[in-house]
PDB file of N, CA and C in Angstrom:
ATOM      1  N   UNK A   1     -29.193 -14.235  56.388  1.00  0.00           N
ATOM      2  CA  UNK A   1     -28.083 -14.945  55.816  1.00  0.00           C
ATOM      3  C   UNK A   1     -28.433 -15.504  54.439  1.00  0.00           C
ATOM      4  N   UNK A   2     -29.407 -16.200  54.485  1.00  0.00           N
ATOM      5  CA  UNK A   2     -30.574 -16.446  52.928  1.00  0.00           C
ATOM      6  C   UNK A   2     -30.251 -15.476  52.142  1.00  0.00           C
ATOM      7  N   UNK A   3     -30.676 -14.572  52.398  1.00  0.00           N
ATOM      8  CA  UNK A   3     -30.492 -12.615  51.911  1.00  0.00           C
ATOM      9  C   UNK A   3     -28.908 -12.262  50.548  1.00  0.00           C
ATOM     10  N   UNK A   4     -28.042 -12.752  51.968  1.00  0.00           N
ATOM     11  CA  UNK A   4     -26.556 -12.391  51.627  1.00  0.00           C
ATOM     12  C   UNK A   4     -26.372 -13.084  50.609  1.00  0.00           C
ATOM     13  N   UNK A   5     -26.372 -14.416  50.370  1.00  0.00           N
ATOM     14  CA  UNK A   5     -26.348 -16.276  49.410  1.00  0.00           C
ATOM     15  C   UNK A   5     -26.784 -15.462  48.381  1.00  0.00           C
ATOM     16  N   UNK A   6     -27.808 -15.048  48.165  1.00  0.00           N
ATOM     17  CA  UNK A   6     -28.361 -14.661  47.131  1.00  0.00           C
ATOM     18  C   UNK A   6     -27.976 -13.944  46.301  1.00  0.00           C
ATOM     19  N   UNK A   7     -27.382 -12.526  46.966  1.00  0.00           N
ATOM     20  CA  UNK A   7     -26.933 -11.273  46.536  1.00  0.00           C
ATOM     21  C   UNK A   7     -25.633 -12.050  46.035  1.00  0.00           C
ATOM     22  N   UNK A   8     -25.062 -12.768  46.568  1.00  0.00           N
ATOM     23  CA  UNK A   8     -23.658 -12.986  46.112  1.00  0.00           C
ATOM     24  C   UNK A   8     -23.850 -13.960  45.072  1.00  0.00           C
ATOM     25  N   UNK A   9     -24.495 -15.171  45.071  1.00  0.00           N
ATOM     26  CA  UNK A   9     -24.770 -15.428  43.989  1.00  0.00           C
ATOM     27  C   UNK A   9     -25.016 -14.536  42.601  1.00  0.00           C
ATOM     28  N   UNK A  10     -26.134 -13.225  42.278  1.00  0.00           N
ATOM     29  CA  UNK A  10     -26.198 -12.852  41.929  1.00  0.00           C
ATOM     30  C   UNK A  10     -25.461 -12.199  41.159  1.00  0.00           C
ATOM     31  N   UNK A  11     -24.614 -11.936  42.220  1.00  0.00           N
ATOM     32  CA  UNK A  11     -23.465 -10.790  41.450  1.00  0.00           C
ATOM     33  C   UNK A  11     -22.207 -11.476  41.047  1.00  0.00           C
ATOM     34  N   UNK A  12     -22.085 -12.831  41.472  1.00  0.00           N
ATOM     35  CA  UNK A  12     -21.235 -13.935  40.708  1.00  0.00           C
ATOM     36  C   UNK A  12     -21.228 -14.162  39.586  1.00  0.00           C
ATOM     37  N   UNK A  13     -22.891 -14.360  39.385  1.00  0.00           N
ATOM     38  CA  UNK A  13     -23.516 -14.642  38.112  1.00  0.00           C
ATOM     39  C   UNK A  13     -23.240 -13.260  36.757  1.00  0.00           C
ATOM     40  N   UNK A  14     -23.597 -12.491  37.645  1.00  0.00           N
ATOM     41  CA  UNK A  14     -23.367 -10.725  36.952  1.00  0.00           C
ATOM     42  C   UNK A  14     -22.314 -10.538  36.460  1.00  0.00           C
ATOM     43  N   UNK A  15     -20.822 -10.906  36.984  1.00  0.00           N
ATOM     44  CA  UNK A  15     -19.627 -11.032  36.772  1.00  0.00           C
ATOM     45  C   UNK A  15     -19.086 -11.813  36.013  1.00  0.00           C
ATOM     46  N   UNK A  16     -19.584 -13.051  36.071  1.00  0.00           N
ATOM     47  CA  UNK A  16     -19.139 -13.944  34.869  1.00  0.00           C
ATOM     48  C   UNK A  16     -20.116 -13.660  34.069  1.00  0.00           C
ATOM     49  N   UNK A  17     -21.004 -13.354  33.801  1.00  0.00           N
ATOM     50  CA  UNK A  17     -21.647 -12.638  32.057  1.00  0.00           C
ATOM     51  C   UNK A  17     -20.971 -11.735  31.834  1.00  0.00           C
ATOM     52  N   UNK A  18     -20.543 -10.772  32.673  1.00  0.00           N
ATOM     53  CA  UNK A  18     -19.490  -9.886  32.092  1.00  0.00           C
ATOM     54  C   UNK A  18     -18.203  -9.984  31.619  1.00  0.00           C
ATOM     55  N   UNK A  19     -17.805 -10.860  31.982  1.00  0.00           N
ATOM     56  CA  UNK A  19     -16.913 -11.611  32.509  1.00  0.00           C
ATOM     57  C   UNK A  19     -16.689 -12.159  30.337  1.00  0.00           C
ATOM     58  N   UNK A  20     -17.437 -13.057  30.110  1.00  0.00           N
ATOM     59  CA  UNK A  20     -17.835 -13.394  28.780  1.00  0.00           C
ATOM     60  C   UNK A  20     -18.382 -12.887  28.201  1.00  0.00           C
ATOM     61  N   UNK A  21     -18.643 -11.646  27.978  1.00  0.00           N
ATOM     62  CA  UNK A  21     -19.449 -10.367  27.250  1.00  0.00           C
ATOM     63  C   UNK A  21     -18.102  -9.906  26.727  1.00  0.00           C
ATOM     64  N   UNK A  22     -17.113  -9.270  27.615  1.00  0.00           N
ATOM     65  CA  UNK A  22     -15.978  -8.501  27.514  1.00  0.00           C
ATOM     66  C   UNK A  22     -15.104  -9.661  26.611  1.00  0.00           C
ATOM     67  N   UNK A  23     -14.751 -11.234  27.083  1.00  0.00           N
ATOM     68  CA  UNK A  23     -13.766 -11.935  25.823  1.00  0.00           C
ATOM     69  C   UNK A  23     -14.391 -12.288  24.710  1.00  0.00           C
ATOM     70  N   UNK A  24     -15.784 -12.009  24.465  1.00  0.00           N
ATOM     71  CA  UNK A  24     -16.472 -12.111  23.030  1.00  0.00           C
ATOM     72  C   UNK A  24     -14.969 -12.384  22.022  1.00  0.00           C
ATOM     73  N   UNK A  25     -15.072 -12.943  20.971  1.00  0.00           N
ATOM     74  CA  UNK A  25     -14.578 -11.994  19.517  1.00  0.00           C
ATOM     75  C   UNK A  25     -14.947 -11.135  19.157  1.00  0.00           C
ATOM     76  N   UNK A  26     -16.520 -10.605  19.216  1.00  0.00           N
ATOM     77  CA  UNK A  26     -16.785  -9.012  19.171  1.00  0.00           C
ATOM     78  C   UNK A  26     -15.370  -7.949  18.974  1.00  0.00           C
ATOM     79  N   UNK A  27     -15.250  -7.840  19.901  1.00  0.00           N
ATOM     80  CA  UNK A  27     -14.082  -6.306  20.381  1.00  0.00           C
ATOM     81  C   UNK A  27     -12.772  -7.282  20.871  1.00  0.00           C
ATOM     82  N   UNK A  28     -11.994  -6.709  20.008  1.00  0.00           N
ATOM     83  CA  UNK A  28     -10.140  -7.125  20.771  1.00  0.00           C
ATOM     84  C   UNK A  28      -9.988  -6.336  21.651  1.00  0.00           C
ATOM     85  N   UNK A  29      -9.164  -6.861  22.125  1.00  0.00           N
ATOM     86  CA  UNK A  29      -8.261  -6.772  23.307  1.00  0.00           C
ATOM     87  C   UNK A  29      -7.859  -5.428  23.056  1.00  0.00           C
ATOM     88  N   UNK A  30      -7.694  -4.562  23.904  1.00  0.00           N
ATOM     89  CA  UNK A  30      -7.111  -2.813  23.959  1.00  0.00           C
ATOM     90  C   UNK A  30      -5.832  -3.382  23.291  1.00  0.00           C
ATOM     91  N   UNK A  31      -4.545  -3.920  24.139  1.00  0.00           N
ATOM     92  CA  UNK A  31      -3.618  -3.925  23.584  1.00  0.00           C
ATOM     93  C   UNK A  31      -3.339  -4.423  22.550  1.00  0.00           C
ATOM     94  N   UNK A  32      -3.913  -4.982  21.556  1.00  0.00           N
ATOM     95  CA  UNK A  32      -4.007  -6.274  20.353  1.00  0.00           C
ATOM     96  C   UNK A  32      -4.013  -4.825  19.513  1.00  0.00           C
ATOM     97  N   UNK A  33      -5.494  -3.919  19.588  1.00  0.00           N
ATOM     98  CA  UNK A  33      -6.484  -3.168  19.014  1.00  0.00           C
ATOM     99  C   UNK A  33      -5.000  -1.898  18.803  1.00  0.00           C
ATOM    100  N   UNK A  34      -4.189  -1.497  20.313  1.00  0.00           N
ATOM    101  CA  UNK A  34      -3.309  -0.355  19.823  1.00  0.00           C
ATOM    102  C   UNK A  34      -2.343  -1.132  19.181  1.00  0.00           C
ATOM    103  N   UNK A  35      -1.560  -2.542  19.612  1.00  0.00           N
ATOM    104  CA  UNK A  35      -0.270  -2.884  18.188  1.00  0.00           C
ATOM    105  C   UNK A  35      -0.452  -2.661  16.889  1.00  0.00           C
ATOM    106  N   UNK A  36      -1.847  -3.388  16.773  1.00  0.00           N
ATOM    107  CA  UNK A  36      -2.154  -3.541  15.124  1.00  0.00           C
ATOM    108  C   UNK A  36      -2.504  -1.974  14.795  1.00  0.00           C
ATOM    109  N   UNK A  37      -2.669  -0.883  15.296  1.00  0.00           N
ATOM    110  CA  UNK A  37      -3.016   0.324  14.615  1.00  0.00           C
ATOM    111  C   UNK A  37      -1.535   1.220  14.616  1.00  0.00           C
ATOM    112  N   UNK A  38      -0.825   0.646  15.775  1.00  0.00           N
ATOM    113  CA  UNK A  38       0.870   1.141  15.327  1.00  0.00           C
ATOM    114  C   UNK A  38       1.337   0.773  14.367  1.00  0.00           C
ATOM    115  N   UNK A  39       1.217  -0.550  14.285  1.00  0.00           N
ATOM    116  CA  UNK A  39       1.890  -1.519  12.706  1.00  0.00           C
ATOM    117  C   UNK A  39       1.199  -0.753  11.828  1.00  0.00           C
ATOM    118  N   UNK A  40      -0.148  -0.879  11.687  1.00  0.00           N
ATOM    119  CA  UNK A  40      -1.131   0.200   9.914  1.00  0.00           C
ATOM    120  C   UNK A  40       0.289   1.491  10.351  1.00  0.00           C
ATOM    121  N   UNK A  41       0.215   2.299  10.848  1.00  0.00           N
ATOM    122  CA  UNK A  41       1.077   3.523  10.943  1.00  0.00           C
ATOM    123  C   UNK A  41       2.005   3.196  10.598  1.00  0.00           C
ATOM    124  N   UNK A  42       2.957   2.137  10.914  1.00  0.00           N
ATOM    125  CA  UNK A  42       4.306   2.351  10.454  1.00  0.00           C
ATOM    126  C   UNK A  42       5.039   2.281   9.040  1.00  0.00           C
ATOM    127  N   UNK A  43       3.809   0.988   8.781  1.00  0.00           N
ATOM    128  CA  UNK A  43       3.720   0.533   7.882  1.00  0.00           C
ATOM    129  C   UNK A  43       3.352   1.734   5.965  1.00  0.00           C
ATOM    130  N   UNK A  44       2.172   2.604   6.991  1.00  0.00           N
ATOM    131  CA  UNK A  44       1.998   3.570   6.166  1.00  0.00           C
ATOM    132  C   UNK A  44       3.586   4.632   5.909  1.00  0.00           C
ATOM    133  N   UNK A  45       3.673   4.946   7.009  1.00  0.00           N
ATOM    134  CA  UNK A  45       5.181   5.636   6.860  1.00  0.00           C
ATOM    135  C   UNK A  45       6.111   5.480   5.711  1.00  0.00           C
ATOM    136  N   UNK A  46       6.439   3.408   6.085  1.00  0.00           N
ATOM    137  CA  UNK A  46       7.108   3.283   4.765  1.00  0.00           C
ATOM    138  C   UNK A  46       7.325   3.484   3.601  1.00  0.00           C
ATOM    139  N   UNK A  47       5.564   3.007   3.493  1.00  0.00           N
ATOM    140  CA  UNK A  47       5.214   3.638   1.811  1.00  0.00           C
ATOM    141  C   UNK A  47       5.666   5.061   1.428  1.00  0.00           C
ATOM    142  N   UNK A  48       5.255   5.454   2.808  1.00  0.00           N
ATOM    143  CA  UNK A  48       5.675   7.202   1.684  1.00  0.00           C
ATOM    144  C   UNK A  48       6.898   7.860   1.612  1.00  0.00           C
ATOM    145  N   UNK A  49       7.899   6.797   2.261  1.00  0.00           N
ATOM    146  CA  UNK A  49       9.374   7.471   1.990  1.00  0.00           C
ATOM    147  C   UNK A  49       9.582   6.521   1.333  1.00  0.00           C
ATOM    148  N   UNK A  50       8.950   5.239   0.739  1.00  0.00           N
ATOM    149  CA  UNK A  50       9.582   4.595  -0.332  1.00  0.00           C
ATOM    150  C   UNK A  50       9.025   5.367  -1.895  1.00  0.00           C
ATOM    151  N   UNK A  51       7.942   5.670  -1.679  1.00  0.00           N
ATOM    152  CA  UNK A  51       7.725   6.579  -2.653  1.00  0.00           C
ATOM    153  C   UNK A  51       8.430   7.991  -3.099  1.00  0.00           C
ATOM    154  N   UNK A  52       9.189   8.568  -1.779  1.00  0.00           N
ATOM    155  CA  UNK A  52       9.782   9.885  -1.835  1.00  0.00           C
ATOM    156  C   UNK A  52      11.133   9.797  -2.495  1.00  0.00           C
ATOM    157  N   UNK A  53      11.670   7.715  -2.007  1.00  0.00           N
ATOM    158  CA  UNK A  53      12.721   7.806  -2.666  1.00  0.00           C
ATOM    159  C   UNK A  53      12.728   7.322  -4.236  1.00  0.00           C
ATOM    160  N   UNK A  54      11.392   6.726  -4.391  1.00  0.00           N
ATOM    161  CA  UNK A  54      11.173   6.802  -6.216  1.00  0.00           C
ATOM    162  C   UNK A  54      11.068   7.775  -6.715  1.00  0.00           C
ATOM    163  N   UNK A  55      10.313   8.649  -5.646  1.00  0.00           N
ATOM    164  CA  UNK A  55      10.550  10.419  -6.670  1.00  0.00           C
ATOM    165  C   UNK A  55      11.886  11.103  -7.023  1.00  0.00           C
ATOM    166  N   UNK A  56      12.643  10.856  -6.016  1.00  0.00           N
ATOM    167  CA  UNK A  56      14.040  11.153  -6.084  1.00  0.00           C
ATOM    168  C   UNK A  56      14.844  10.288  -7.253  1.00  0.00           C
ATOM    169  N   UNK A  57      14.732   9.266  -7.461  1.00  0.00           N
ATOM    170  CA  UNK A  57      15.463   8.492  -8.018  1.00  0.00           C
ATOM    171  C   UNK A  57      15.268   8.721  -9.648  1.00  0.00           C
ATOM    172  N   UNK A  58      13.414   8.884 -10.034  1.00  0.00           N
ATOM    173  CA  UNK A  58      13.045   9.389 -11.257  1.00  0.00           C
ATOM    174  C   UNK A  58      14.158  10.581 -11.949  1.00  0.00           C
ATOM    175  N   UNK A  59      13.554  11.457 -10.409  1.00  0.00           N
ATOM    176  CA  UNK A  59      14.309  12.819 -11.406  1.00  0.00           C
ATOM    177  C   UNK A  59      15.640  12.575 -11.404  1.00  0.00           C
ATOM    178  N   UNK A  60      16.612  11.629 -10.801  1.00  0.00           N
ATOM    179  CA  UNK A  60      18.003  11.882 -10.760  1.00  0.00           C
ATOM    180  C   UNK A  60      18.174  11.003 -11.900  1.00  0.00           C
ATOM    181  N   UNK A  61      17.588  10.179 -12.227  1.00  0.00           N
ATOM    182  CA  UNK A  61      17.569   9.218 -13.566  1.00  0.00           C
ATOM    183  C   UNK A  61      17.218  10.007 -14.633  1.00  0.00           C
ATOM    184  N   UNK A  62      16.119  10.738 -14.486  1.00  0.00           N
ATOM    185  CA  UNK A  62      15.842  12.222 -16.001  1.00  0.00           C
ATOM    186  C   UNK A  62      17.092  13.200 -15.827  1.00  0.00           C
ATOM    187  N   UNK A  63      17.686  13.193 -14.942  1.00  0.00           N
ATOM    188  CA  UNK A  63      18.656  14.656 -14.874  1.00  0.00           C
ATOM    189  C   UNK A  63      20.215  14.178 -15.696  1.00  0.00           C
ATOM    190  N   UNK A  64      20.582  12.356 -15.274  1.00  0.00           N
ATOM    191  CA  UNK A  64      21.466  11.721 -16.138  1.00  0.00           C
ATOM    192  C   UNK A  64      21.008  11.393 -17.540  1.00  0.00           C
ATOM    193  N   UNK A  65      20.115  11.164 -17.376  1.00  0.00           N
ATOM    194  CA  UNK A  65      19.808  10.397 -19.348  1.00  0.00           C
ATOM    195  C   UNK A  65      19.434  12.090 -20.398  1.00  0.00           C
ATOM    196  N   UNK A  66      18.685  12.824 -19.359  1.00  0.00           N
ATOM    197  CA  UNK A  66      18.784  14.481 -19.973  1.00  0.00           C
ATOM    198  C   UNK A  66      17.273  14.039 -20.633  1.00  0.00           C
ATOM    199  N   UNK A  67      16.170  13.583 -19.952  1.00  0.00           N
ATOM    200  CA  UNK A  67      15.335  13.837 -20.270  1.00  0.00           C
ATOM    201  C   UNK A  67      14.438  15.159 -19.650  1.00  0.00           C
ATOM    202  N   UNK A  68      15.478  15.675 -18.826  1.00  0.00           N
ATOM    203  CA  UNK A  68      14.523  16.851 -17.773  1.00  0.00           C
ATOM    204  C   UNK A  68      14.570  18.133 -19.361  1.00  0.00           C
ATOM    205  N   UNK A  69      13.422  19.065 -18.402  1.00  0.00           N
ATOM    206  CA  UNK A  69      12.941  20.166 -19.788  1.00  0.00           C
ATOM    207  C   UNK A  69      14.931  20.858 -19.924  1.00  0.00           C
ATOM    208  N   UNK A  70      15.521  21.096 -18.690  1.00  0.00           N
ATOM    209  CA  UNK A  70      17.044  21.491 -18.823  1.00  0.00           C
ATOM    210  C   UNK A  70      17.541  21.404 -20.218  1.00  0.00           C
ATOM    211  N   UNK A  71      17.642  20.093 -20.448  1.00  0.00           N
ATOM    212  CA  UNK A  71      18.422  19.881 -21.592  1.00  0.00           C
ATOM    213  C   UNK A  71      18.056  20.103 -23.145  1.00  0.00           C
ATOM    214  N   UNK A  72      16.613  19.820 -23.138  1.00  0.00           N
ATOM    215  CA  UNK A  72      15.814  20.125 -24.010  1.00  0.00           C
ATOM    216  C   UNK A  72      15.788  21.528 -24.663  1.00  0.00           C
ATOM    217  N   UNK A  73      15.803  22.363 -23.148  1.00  0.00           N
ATOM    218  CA  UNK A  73      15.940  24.087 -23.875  1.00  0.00           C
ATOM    219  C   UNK A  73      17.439  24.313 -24.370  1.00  0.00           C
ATOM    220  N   UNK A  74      18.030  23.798 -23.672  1.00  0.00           N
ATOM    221  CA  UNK A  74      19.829  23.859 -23.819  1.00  0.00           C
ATOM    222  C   UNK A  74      20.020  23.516 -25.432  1.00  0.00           C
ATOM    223  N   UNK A  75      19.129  23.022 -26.471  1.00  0.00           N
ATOM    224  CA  UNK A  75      19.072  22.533 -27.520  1.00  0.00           C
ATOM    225  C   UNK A  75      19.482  20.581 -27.627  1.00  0.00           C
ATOM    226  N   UNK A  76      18.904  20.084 -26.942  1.00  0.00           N
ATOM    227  CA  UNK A  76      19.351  18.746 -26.577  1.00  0.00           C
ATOM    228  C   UNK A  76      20.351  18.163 -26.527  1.00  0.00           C
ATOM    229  N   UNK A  77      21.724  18.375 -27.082  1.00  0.00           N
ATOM    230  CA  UNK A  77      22.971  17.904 -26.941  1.00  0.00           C
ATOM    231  C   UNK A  77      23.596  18.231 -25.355  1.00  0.00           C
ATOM    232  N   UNK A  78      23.662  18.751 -25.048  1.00  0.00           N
ATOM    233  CA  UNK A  78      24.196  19.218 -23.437  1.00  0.00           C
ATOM    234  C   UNK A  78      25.262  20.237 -23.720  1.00  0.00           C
ATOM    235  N   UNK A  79      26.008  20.573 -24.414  1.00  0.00           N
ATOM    236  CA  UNK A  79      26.943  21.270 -24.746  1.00  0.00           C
ATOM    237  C   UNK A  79      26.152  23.011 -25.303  1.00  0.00           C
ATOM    238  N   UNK A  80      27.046  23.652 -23.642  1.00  0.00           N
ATOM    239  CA  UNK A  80      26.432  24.840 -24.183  1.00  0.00           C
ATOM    240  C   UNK A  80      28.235  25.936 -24.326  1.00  0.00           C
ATOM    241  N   UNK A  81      28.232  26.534 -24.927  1.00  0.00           N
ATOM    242  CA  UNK A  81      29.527  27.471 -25.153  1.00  0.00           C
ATOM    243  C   UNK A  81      30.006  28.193 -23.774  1.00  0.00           C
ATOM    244  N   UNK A  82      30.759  28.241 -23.530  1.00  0.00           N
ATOM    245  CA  UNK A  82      31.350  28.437 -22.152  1.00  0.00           C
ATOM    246  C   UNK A  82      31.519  27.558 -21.185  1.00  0.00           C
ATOM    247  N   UNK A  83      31.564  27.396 -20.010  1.00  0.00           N
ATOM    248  CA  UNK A  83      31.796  26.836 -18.680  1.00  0.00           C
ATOM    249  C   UNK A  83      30.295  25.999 -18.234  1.00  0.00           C
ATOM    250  N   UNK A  84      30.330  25.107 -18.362  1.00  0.00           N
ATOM    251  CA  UNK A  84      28.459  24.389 -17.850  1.00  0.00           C
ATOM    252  C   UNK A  84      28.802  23.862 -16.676  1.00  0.00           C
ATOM    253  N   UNK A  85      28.600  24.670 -15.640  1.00  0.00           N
ATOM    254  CA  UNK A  85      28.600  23.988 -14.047  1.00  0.00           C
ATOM    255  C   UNK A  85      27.496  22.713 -14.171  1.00  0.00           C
ATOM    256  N   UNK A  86      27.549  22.127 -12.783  1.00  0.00           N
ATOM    257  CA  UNK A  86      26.806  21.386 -12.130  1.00  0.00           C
ATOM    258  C   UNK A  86      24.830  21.260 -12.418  1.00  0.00           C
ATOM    259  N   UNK A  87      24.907  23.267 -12.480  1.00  0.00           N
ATOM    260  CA  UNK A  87      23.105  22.886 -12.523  1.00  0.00           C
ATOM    261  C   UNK A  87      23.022  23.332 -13.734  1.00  0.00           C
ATOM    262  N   UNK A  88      23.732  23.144 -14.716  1.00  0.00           N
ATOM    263  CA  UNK A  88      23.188  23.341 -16.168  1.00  0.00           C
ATOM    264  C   UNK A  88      23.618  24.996 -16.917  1.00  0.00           C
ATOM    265  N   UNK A  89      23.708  25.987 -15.818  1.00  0.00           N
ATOM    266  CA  UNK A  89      23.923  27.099 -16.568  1.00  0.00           C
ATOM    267  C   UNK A  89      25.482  27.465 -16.569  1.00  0.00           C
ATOM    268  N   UNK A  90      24.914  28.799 -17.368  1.00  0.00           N
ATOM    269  CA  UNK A  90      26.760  29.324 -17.981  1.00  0.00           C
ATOM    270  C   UNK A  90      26.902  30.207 -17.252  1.00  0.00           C
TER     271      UNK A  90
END
């Protein structure tokens, strides 16, 4: 019975060091560790369709003011002789 006291003690003891090994600050929490690496992801996402829509917005801003090469070859005024659709040609 001495025997048993012991062992269980032991492994009481074993358990709570583990016990406080595992809530260190060392290492977060699994679930802490996957939110915050969803948020970096989503977060990254943003950036690059906020960037996709500055790319968009550049060229639609060069395509009105007629800084794109278009207008430039067209002889820079915009006015070409005949019918000038939508994408620039006759």
């Amino acid at each position: 019975m001495i025997q048993v006291k012991a062992d269980h003690a032991r492994v009481r003891k074993s358990n709570k060091d583990l016990h406080v090994a595992g809530s260190s600050g060392d290492n977060p929490p699994v679930g802490e560790y996957a939110r915050v690496k969803t948020e970096a992801q989503l977060l990254a996402q943003k950036v690059k369709d906020a960037e996709r829509k500055l790319e968009l917005a550049r060229a639609k801003c060069a395509k009105r003011t007629g800084t794109g090469s278009a207008r430039v070859a067209r002889g820079g005024d915009g006015y070409v002789k005949g019918t000038v659709r939508q994408t620039g040609r006759v």
